[in-house]
C-alpha atoms as a PDB file:
ATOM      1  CA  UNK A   1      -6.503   8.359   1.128  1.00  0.00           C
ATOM      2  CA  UNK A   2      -8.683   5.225   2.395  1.00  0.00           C
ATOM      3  CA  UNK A   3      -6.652   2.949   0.572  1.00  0.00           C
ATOM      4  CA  UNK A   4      -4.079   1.269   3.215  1.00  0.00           C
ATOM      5  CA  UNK A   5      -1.101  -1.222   1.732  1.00  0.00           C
ATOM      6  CA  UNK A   6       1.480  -3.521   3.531  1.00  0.00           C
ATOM      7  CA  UNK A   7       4.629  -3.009   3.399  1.00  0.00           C
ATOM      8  CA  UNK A   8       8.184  -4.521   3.874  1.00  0.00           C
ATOM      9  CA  UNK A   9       9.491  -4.976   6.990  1.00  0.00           C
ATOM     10  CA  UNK A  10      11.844  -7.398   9.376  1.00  0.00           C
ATOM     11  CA  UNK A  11      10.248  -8.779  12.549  1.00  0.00           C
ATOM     12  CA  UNK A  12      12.414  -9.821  15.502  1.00  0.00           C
ATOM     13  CA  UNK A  13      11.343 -11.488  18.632  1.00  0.00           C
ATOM     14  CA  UNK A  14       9.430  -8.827  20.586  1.00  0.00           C
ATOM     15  CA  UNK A  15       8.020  -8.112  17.247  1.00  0.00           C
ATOM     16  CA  UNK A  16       8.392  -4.652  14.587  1.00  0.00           C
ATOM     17  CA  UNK A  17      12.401  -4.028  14.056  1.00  0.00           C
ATOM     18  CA  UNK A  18      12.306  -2.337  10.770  1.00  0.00           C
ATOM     19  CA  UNK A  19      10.113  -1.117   8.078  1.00  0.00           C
ATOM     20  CA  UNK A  20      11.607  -1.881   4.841  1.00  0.00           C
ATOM     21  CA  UNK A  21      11.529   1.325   2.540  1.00  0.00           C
ATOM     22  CA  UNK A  22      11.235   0.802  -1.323  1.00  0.00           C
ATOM     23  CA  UNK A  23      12.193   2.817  -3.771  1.00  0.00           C
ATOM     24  CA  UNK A  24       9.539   3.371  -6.451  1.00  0.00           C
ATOM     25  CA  UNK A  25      10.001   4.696  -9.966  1.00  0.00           C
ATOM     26  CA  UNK A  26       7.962   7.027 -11.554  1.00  0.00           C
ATOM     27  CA  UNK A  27       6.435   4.250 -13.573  1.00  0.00           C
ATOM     28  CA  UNK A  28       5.991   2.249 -10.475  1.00  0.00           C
ATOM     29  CA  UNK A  29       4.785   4.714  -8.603  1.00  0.00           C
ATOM     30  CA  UNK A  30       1.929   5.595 -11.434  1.00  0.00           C
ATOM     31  CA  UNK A  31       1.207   1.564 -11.516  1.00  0.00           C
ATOM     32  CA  UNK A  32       0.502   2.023  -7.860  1.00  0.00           C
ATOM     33  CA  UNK A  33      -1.667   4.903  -8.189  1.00  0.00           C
ATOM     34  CA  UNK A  34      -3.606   3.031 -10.625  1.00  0.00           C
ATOM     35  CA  UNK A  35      -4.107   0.012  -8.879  1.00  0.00           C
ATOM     36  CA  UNK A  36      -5.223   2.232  -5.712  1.00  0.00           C
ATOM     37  CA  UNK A  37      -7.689   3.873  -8.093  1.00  0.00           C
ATOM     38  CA  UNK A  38      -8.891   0.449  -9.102  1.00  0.00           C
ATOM     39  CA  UNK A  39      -9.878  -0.330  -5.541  1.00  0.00           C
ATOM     40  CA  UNK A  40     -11.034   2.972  -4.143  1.00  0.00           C
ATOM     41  CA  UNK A  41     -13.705   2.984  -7.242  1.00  0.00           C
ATOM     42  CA  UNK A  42     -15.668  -0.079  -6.169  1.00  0.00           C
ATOM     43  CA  UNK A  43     -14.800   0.966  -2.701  1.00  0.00           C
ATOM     44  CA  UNK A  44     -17.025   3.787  -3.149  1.00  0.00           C
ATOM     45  CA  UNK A  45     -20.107   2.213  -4.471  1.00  0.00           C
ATOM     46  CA  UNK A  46     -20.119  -0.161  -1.371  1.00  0.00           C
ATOM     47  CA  UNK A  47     -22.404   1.260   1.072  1.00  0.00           C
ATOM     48  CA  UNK A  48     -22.267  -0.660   5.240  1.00  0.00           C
END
């Protein structure tokens, strides 16, 4: 939550075709989590 990513997908002319969907391990998907955490910490100590 509050972190947003990019993701895969295929463009075409008039622009969104497809979103690519990846499959994650459970490894991968804990290395995600983590870097998420790693961004959402500092995140939070920004104040605008």
């Amino acid at each position: 939550s509050g972190i947003f990513l990019g993701v895969p997908c295929k463009l075409g002319r008039a622009g969104l075709e497809q979103i690519l969907e990846v499959t994650l391990t459970d490894d991968e998907r804990a290395a995600l989590a983590k870097s998420a955490d790693a961004v959402r910490e500092p995140m939070a100590a920004v104040t605008l």
